[in-house]
Protein backbone atom coordinates (compact mmCIF):
# COMPACT_ATOMS: atom_id res chain seq x y z
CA UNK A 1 3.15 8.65 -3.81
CA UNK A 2 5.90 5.84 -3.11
CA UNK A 3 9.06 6.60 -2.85
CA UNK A 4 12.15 4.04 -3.33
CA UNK A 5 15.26 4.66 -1.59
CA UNK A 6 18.86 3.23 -2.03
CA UNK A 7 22.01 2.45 -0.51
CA UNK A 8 24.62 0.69 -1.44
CA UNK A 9 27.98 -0.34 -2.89
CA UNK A 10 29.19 -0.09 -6.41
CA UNK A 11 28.06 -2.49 -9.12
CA UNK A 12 30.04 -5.96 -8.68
CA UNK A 13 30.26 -8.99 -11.18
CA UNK A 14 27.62 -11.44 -8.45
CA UNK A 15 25.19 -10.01 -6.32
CA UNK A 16 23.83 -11.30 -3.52
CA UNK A 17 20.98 -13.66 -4.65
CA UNK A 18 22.33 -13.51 -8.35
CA UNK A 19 20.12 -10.66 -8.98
CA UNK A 20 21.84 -7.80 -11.09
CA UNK A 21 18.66 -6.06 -11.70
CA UNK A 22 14.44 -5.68 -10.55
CA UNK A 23 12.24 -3.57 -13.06
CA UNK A 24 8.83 -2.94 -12.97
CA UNK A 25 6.50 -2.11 -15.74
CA UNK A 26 3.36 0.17 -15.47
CA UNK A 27 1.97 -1.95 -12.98
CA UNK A 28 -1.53 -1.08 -11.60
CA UNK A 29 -3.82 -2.70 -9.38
CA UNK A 30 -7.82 -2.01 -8.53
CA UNK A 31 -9.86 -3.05 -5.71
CA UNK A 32 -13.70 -2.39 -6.31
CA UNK A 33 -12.64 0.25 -8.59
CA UNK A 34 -10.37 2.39 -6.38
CA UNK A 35 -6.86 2.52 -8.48
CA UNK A 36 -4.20 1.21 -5.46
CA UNK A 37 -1.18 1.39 -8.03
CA UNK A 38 -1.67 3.51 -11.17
CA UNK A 39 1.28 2.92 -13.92
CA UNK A 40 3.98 2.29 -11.51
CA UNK A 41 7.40 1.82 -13.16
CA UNK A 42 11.22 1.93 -11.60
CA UNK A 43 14.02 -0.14 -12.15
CA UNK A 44 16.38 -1.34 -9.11
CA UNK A 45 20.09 -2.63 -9.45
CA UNK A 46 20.27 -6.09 -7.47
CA UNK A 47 22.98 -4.51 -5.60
CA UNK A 48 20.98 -2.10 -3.03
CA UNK A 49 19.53 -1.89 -0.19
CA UNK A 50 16.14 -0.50 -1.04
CA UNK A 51 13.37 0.71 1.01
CA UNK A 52 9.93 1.81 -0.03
CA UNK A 53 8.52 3.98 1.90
CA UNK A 54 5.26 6.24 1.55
CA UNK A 55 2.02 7.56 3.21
CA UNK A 56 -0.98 4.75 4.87
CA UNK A 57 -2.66 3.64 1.90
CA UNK A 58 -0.16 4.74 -0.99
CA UNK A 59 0.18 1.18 -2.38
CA UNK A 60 3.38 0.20 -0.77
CA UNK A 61 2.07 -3.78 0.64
CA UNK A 62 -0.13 -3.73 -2.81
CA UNK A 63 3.59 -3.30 -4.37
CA UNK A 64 5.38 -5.95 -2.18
CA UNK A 65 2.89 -8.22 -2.57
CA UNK A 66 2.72 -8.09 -6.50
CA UNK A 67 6.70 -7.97 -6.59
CA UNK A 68 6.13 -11.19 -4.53
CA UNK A 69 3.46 -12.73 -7.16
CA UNK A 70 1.25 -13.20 -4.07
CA UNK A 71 -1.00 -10.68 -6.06
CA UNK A 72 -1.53 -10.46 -9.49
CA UNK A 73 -1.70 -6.90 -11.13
CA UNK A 74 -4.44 -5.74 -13.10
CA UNK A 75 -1.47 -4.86 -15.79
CA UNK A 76 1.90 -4.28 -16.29
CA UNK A 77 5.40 -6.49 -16.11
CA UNK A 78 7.81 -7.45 -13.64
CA UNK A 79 11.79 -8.50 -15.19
CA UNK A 80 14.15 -9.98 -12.64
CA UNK A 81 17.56 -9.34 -15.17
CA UNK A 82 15.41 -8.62 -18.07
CA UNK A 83 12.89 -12.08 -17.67
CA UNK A 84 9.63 -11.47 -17.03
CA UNK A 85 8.47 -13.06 -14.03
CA UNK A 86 4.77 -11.41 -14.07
CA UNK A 87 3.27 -14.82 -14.00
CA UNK A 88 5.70 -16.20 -11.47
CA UNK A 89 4.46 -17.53 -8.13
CA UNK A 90 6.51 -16.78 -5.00
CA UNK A 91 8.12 -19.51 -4.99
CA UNK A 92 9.32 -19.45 -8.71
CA UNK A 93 10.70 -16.11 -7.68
CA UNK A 94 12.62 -17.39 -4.92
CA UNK A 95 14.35 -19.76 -7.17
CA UNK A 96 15.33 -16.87 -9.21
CA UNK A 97 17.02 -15.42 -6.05
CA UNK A 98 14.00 -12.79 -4.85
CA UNK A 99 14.52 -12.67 -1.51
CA UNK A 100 12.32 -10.31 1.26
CA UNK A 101 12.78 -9.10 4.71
CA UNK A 102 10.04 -7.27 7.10
């Protein structure tokens, strides 16, 4: 299982980025059959610190790197403030204020 966790402040007119919201879709995502992400849906407020956290091998890089577009799931969506980015390439998504840190 992943697990997303949040902190933050209270909703506010601009966030940082521009992003008010991230939602995901019933994403999954296969390698040579094994299911890596099964269904995986969530939404996010742009306004949080979010960390996603889980056991080795419970899909959390497969995650970042779809929410990225430097993977393309098998199926589902991904909406930055309700536009779908699924087809998006990273840096598409960074022009649409989707930012990353390690």
């Amino acid at each position: 299982n992943i697990v997303a966790a949040q902190e933050g402040t209270e909703s506010r007119e601009k966030t940082i980025g521009g992003i008010r919201s991230l939602r995901v879709e019933n994403l999954s995502k296969h390698f040579s059959r094994k299911a890596v992400l099964s269904d995986v849906s969530f939404e996010l407020p742009g306004n949080k610190v979010t960390a996603i956290v889980g056991a080795n091998g419970a899909g959390k890089s497969t995650l970042i790197k779809i929410l990225l577009g430097l993977e393309k799931p098998d199926s589902g969506a991904t909406f930055i403030d309700g536009e779908n980015i699924t087809a998006f390439n990273l840096q598409e998504r960074i022009q649409q204020g989707f930012g990353y840190m390690a």
